[in-house]
Protein backbone atom coordinates (compact mmCIF):
# COMPACT_ATOMS: atom_id res chain seq x y z
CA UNK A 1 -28.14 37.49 30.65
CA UNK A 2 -31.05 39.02 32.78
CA UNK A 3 -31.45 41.96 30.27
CA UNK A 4 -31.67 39.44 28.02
CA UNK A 5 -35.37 38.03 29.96
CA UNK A 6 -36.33 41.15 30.41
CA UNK A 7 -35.59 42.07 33.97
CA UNK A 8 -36.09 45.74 35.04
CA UNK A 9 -32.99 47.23 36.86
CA UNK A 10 -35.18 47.33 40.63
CA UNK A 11 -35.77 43.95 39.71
CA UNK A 12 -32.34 42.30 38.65
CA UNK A 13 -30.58 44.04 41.16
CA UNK A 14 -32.39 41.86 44.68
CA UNK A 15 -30.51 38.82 46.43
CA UNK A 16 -33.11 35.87 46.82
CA UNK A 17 -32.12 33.73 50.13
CA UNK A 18 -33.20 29.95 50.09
CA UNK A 19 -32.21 27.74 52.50
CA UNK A 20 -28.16 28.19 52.87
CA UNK A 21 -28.34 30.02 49.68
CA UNK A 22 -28.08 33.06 48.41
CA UNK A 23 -28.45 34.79 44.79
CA UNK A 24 -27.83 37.69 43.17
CA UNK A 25 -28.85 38.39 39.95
CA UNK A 26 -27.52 41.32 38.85
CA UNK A 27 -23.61 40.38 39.90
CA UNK A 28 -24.58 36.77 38.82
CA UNK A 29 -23.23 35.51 42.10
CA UNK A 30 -25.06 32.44 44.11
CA UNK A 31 -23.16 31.61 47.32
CA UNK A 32 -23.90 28.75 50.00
CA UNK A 33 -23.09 29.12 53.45
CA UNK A 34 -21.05 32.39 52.07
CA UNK A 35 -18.98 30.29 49.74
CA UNK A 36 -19.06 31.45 45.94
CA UNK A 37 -20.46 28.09 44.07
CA UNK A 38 -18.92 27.38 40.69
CA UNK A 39 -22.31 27.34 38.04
CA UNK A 40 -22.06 27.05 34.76
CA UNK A 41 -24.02 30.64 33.21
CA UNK A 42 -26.77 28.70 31.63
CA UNK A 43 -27.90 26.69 34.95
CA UNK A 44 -27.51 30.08 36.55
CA UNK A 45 -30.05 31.41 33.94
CA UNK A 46 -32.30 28.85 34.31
CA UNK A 47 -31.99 29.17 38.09
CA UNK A 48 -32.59 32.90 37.99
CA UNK A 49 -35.77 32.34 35.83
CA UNK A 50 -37.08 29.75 38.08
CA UNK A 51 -36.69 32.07 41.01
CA UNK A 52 -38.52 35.01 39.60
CA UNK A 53 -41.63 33.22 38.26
CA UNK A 54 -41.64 31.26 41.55
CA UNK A 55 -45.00 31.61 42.01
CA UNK A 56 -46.28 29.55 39.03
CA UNK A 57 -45.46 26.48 37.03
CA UNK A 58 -42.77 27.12 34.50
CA UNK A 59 -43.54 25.24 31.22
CA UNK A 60 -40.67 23.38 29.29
CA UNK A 61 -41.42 25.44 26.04
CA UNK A 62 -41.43 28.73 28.21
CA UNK A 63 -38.16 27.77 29.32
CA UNK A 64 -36.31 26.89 26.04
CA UNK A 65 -38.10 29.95 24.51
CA UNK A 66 -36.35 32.11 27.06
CA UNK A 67 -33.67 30.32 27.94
CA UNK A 68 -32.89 29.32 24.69
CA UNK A 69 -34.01 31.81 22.38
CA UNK A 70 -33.68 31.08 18.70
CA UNK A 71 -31.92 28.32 19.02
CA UNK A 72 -32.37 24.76 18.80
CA UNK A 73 -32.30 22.96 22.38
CA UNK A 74 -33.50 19.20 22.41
CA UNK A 75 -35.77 18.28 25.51
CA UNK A 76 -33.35 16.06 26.53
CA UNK A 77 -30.55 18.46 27.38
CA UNK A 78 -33.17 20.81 28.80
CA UNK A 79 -34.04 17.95 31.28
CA UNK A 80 -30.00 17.71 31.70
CA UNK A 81 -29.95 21.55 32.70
CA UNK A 82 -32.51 21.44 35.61
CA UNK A 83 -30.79 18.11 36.61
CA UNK A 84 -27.90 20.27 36.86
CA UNK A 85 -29.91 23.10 38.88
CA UNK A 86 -31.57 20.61 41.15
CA UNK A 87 -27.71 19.35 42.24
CA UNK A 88 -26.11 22.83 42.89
CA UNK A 89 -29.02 24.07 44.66
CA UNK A 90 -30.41 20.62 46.33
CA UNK A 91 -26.92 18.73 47.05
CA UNK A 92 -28.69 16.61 50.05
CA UNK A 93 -31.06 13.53 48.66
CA UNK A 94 -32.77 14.41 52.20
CA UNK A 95 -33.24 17.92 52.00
CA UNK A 96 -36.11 19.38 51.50
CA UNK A 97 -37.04 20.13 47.70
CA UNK A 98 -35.86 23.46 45.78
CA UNK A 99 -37.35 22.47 42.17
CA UNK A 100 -40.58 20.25 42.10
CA UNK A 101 -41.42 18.79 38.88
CA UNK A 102 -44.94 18.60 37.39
CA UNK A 103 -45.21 15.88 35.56
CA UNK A 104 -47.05 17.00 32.34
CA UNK A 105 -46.83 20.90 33.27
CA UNK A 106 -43.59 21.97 34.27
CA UNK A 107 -41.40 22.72 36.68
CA UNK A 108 -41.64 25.47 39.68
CA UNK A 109 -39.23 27.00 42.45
CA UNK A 110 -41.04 25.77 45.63
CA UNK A 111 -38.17 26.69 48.42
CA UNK A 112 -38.97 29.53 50.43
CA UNK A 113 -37.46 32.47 49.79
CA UNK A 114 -36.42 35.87 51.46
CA UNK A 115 -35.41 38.57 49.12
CA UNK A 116 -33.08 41.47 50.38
CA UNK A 117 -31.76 44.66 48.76
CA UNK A 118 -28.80 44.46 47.67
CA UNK A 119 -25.66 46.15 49.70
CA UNK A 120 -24.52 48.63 47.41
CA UNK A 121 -21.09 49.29 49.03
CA UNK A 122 -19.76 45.66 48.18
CA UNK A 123 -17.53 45.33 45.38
CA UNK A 124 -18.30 43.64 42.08
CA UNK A 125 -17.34 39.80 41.94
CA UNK A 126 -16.63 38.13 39.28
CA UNK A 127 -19.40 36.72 36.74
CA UNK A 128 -20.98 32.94 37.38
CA UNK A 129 -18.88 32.42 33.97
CA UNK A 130 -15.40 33.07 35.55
CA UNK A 131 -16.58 30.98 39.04
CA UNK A 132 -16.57 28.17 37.02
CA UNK A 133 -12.54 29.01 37.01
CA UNK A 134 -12.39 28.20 40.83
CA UNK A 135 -13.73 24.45 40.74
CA UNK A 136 -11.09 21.91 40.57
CA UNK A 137 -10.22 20.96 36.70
CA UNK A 138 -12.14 18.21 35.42
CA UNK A 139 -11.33 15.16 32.90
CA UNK A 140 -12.79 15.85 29.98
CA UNK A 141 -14.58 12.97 27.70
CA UNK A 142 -15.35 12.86 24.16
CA UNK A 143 -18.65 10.79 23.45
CA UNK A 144 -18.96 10.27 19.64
CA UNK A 145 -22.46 8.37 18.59
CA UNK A 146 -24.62 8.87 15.90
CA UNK A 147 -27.89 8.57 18.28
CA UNK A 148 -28.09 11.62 20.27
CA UNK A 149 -29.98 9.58 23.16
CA UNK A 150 -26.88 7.88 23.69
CA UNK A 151 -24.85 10.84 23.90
CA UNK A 152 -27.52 13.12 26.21
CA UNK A 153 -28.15 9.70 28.43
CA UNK A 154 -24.13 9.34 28.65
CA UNK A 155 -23.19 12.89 29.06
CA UNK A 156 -25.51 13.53 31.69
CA UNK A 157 -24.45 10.39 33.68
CA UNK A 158 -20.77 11.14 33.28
CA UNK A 159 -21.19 14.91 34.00
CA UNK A 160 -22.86 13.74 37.29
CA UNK A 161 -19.74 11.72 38.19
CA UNK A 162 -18.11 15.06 37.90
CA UNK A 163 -16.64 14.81 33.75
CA UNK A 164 -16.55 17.78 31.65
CA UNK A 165 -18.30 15.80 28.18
CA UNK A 166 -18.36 17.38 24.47
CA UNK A 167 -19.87 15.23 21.77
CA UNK A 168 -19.86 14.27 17.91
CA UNK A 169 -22.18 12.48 15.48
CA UNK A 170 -19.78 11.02 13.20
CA UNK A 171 -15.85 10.23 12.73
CA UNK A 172 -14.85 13.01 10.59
CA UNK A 173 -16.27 15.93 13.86
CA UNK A 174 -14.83 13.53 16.42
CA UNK A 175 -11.45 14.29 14.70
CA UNK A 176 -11.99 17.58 14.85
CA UNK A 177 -13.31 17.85 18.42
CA UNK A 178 -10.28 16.21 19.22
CA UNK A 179 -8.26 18.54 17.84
CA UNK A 180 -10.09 21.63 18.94
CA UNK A 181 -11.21 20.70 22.33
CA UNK A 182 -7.94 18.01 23.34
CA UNK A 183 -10.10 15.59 25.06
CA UNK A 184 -8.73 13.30 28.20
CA UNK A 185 -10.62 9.73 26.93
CA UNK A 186 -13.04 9.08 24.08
CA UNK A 187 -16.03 6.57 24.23
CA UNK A 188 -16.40 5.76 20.79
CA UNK A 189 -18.94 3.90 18.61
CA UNK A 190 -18.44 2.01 15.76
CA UNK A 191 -20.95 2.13 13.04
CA UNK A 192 -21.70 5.72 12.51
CA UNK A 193 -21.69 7.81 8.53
CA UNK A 194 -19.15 9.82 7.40
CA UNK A 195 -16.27 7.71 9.00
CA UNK A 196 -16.76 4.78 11.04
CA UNK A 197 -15.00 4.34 14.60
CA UNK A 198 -12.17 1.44 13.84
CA UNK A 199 -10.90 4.11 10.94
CA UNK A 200 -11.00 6.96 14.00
CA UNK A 201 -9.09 5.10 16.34
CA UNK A 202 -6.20 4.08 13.68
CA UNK A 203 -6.03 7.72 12.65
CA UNK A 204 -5.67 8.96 16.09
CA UNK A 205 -3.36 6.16 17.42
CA UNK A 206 -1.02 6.53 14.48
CA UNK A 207 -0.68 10.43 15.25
CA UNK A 208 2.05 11.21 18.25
CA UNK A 209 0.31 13.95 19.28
CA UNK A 210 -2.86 11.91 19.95
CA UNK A 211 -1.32 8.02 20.66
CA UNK A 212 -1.94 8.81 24.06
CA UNK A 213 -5.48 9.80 24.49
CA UNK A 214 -7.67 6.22 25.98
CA UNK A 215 -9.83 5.64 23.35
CA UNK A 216 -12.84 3.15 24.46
CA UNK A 217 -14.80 1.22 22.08
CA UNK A 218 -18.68 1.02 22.80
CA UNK A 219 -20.64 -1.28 20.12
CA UNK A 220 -23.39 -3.44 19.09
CA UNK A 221 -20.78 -5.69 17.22
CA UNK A 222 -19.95 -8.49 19.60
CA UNK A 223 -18.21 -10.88 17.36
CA UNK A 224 -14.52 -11.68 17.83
CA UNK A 225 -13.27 -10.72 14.84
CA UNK A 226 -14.61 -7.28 15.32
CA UNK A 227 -12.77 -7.11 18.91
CA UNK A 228 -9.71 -8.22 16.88
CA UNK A 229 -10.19 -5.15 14.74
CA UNK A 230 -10.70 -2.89 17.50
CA UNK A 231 -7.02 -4.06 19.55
CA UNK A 232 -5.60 -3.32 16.10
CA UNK A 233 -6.84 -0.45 15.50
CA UNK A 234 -5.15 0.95 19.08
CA UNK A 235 -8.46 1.10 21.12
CA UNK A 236 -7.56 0.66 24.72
CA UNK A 237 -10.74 -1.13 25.52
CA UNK A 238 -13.72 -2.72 23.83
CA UNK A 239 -17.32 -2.51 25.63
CA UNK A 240 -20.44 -4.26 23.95
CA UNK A 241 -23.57 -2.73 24.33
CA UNK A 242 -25.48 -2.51 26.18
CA UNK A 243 -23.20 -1.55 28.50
CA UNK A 244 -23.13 -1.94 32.01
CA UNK A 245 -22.76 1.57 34.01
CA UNK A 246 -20.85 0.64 36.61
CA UNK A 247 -17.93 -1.30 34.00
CA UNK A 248 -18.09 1.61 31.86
CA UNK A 249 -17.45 4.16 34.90
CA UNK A 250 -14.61 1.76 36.16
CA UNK A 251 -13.14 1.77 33.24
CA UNK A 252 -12.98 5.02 32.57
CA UNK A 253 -11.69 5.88 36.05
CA UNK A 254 -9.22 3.43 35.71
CA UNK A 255 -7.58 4.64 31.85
CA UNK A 256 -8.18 8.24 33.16
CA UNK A 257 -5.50 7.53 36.03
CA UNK A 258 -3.39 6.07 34.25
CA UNK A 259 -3.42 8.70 31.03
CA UNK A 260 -2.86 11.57 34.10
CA UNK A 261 -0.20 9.61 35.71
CA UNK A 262 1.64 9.27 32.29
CA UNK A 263 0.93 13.09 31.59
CA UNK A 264 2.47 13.89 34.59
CA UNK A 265 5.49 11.94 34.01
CA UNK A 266 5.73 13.40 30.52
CA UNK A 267 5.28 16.78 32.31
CA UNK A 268 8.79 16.30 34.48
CA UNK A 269 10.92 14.84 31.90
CA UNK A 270 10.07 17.77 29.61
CA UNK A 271 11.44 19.95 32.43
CA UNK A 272 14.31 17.87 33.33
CA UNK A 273 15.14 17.99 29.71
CA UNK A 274 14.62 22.06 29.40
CA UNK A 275 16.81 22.38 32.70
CA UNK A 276 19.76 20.00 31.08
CA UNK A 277 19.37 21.88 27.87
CA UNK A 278 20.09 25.00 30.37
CA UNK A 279 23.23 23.51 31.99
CA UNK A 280 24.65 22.31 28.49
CA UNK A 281 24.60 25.60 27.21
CA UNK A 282 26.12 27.20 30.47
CA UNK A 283 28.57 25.69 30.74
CA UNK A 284 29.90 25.06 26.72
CA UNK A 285 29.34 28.88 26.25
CA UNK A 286 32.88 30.56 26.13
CA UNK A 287 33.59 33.17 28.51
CA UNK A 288 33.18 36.26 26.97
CA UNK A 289 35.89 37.94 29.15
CA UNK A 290 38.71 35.27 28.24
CA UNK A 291 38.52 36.26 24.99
């Protein structure tokens, strides 16, 4: 990743302190209070850039262009990325600021920092990739819209609340996403091309292995008969936009518990049934020395 922007080996290879914090880019590590802190690699990258051109304003087209290079990255999810570097490194509404924005310029690292040589006789940790391993498993939410605002604006609330979110612009990718990716809950709209919502939710709710998943209905349609639609085609709840944050958030938490509290049950009688399955067959196989 750092060879990637650039970086000389003297260079990579320092440990910036800030605050409680401390980074190293080279082993990819950033630890608070000594603690390893799960980030995902691309905050980490954006972190890391942030920190070495401290000492200037960082534009929003220098930072997709190296951050991002050669690929397509809307402003909106860039603005989700440093919302995600402001709350690892700036957990504390209080504390004093890490990442100032300038509104029209760009954004700069304005915490002090110390930097240190690195200790060469510590052992190699694992990469900010595999710290991500160490956080507690999240829910993870499928948000299918046509409008990508919708789906940046949702995903970054929801990822705040601590949700793991992947996306699709139509019916026919949400089926696949759901397939590929085995989402927890889906917040689904209604009128989008390709396949519309009420035709997703009967094809998932008609399938065993998906019956289960909470499937959430957001739409501009507000009439009854289109709530009638929605019950019938399986959705577990119907939401008319706009939608209030704190329902939807309920909501979710609520048909999240319950879908892990019915997973779990699943889970047991699964092994109940393996460990019967066991016995039967102990005890109906002949003795092979009676023979």
């Amino acid at each position: 990743m750092t060879e990637r922007l650039g970086y000389s080996s003297e260079i990579q290879h320092m440990i910036y302190c800030f605050g409680n914090y401390e980074l190293d880019a080279q082993r990819c590590e950033l630890r608070c209070a000594g603690q390893l802190v799960a980030i995902e690699p691309k905050v980490f990258e954006v972190l890391v850039y942030l920190l070495e051109h401290r000492e200037r304003v960082v534009t929003k087209e220098e930072l997709l262009e190296q951050c991002w290079s050669g690929t397509f990255v809307s402003e909106a999810a860039l603005t989700r990325c440093l919302a995600k570097v402001r709350k690892t490194v700036q957990p504390e509404p209080a504390g004093s600021p890490v990442i100032k924005t300038s509104y029209g310029r760009g954004y700069s690292f304005v915490a002090p920092v110390t930097v240190l040589p690195p200790e060469p006789s510590l052992p190699l940790m694992p990469t900010a990739h595999d710290a991500t391993s160490v956080a507690t498993e999240r829910s993870k939410i499928l948000i299918v819209d046509d409008e990508p605002l919708n789906v940046d604006y949702l995903a970054q609330e929801l990822e705040d609340l601590g949700y793991e979110t992947i996306s699709a612009a139509n019916g026919q990718e949400a089926l696949e996403k759901v397939a590929t990716e085995a989402p927890d809950l889906i917040l689904l709209d209604v009128m989008m091309p390709v396949m519309d919502g009420f035709t997703v939710c009967r094809i998932l709710k008609d399938h065993e292995e998906t019956q289960l998943i909470p499937i959430i209905i957001m739409t501009a349609l507000d009439a009854v008969a289109d709530r009638v639609q929605g019950i019938k085609a399986g959705a577990d709840d119907f939401l008319t936009k706009p939608v209030h944050e704190e329902e939807l958030f309920a909501r979710i938490a609520t048909a999240l518990k319950l879908k892990h509290t019915v997973d779990r049950r699943i889970g047991e009688l699964r092994t109940l049934k393996d460990h019967f399955a066991k016995f039967v067959r102990l005890v109906t196989t002949p003795d092979a020395s009676s023979s």
